[in-house]
C-alpha atoms as a PDB file:
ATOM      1  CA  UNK A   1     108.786  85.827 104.707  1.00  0.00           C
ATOM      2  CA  UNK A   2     105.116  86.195 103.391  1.00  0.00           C
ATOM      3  CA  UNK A   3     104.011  84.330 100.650  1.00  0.00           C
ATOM      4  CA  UNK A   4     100.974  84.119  98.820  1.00  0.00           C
ATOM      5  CA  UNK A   5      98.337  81.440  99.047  1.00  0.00           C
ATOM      6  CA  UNK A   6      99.129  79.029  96.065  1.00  0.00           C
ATOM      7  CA  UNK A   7     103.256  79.379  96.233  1.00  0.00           C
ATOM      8  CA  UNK A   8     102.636  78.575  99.727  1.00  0.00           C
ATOM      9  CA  UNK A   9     101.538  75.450  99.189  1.00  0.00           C
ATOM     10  CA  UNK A  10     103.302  74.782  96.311  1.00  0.00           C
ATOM     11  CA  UNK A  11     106.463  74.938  98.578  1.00  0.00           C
ATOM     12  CA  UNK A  12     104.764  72.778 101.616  1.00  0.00           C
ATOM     13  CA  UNK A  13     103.863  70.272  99.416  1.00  0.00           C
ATOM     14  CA  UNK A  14     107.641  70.406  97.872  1.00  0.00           C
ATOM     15  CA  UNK A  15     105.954  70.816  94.551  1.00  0.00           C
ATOM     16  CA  UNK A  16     107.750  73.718  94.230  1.00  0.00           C
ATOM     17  CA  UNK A  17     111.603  72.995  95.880  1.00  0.00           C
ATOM     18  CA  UNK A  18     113.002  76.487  95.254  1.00  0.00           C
ATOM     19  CA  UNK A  19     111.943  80.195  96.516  1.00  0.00           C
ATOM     20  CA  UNK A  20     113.741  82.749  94.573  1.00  0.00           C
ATOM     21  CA  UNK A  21     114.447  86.492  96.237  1.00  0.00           C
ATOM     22  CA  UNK A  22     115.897  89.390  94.201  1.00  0.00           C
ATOM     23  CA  UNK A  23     118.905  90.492  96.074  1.00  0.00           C
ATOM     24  CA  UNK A  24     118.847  93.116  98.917  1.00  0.00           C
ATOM     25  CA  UNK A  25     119.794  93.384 102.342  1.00  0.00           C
ATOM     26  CA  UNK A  26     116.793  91.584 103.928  1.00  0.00           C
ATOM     27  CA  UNK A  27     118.004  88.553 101.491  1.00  0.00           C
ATOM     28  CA  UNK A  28     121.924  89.050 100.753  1.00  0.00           C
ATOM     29  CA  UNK A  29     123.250  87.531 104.130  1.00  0.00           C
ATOM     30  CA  UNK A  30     121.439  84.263 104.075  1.00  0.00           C
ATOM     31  CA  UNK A  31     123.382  81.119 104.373  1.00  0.00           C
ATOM     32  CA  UNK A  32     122.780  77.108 103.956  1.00  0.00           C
ATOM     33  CA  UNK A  33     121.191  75.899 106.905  1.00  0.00           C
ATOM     34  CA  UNK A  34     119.456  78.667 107.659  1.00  0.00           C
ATOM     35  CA  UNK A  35     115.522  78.538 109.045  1.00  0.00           C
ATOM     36  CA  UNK A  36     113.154  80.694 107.377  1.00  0.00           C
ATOM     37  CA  UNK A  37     109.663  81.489 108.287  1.00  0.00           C
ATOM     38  CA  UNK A  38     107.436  81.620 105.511  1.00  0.00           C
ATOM     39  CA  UNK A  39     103.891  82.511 106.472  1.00  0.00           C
ATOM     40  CA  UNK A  40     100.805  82.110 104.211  1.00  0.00           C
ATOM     41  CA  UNK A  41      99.875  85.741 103.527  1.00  0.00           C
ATOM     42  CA  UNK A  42      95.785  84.958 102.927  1.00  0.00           C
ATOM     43  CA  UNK A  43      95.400  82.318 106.083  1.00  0.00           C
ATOM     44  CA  UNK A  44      98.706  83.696 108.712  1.00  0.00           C
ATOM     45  CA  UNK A  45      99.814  79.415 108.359  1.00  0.00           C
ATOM     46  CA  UNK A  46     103.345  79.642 109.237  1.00  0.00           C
ATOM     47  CA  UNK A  47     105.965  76.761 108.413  1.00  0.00           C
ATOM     48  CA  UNK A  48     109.550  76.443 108.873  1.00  0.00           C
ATOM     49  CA  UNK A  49     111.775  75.856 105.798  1.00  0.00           C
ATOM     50  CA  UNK A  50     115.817  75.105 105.908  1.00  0.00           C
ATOM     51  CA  UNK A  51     117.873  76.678 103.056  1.00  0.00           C
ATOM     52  CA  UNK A  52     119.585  74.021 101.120  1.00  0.00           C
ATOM     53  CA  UNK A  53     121.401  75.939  98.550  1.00  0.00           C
ATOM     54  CA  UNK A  54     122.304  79.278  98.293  1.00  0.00           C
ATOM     55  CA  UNK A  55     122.919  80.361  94.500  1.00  0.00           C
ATOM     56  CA  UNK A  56     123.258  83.956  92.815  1.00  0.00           C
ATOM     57  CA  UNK A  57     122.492  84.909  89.356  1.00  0.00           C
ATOM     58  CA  UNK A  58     122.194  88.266  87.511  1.00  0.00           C
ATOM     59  CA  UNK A  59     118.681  88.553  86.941  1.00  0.00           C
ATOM     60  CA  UNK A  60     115.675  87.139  87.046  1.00  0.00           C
ATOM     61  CA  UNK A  61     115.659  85.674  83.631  1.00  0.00           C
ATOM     62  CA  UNK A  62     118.426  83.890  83.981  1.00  0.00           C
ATOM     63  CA  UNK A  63     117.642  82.527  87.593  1.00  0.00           C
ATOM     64  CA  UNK A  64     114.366  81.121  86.116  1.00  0.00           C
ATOM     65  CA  UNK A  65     116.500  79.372  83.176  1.00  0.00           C
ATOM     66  CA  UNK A  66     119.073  78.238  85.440  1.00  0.00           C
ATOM     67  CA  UNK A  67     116.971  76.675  88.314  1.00  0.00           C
ATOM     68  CA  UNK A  68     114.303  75.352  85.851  1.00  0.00           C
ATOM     69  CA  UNK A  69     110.798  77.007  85.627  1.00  0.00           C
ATOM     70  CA  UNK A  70     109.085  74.488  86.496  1.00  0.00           C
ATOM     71  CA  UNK A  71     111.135  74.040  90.112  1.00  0.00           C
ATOM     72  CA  UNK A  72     110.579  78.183  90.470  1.00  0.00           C
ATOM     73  CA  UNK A  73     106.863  78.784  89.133  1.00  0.00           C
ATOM     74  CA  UNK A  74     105.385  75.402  89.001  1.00  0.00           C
ATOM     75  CA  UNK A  75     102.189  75.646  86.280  1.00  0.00           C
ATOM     76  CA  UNK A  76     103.929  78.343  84.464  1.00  0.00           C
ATOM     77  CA  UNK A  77     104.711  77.590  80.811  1.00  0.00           C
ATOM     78  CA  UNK A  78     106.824  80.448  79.477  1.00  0.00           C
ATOM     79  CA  UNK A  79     110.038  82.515  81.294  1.00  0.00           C
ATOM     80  CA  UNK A  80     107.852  85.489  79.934  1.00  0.00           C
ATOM     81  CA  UNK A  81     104.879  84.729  82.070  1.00  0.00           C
ATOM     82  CA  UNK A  82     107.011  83.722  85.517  1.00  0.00           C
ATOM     83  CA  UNK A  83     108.710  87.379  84.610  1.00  0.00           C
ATOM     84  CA  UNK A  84     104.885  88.646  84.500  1.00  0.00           C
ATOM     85  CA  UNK A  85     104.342  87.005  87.846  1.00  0.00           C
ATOM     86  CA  UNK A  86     107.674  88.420  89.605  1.00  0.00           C
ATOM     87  CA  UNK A  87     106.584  91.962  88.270  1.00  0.00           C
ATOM     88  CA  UNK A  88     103.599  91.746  90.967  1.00  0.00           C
ATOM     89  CA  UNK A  89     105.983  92.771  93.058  1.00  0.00           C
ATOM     90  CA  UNK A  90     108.856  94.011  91.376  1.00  0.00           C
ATOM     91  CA  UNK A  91     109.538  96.613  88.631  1.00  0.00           C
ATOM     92  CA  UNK A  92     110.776  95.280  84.879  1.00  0.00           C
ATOM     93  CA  UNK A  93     114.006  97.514  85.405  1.00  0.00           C
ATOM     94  CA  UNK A  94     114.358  95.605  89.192  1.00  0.00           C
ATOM     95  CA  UNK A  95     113.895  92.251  87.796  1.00  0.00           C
ATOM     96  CA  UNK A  96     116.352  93.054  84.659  1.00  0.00           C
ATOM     97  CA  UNK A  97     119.013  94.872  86.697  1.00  0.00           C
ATOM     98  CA  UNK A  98     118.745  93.048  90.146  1.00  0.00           C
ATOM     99  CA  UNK A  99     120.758  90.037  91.256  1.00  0.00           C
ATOM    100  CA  UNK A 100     118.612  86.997  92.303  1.00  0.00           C
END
């Protein structure tokens, strides 16, 4: 999984305890003790990560509400701006209508 530079070390430094994928089959089959790759998409850094928890929700709105924004997005002051952040990489109608 390739994350960018800040998120990346947001998560090694545990700042940031959750990573957050809208549902599809690259993401749908993962289970708790799973190891993921997660590689720093500026420098190629690569670190290992074992899921924890494994939760579902029906968008991204209410994943960011749920988890806390602060554990998701850490910095981030507003569910509006995390939701401008996801749609980098993800349509409004994907983030609205996709499980997370």
């Amino acid at each position: 999984m390739e994350v960018e530079g800040i998120w990346f070390d947001f998560l090694v430094s545990g700042i940031k305890p959750i990573e957050g994928r809208k549902k599809s089959p690259q993401w749908e089959n993962v289970k708790v003790g799973q190891e993921i790759e997660v590689t720093k998409k500026e420098t190629r850094e690569i670190r290992i990560f074992r899921v924890t928890h494994v939760n579902e929700y029906e968008n991204l709105r209410e994943y960011l509400e749920k988890e806390g924004l602060h554990r998701c997005l850490p910095e981030v002051d507003s569910i509006e701006e995390g939701i401008k952040i996801y749609q980098q990489w993800s349509s409004a109608e994907e983030l609205t209508n996709t499980n997370f």
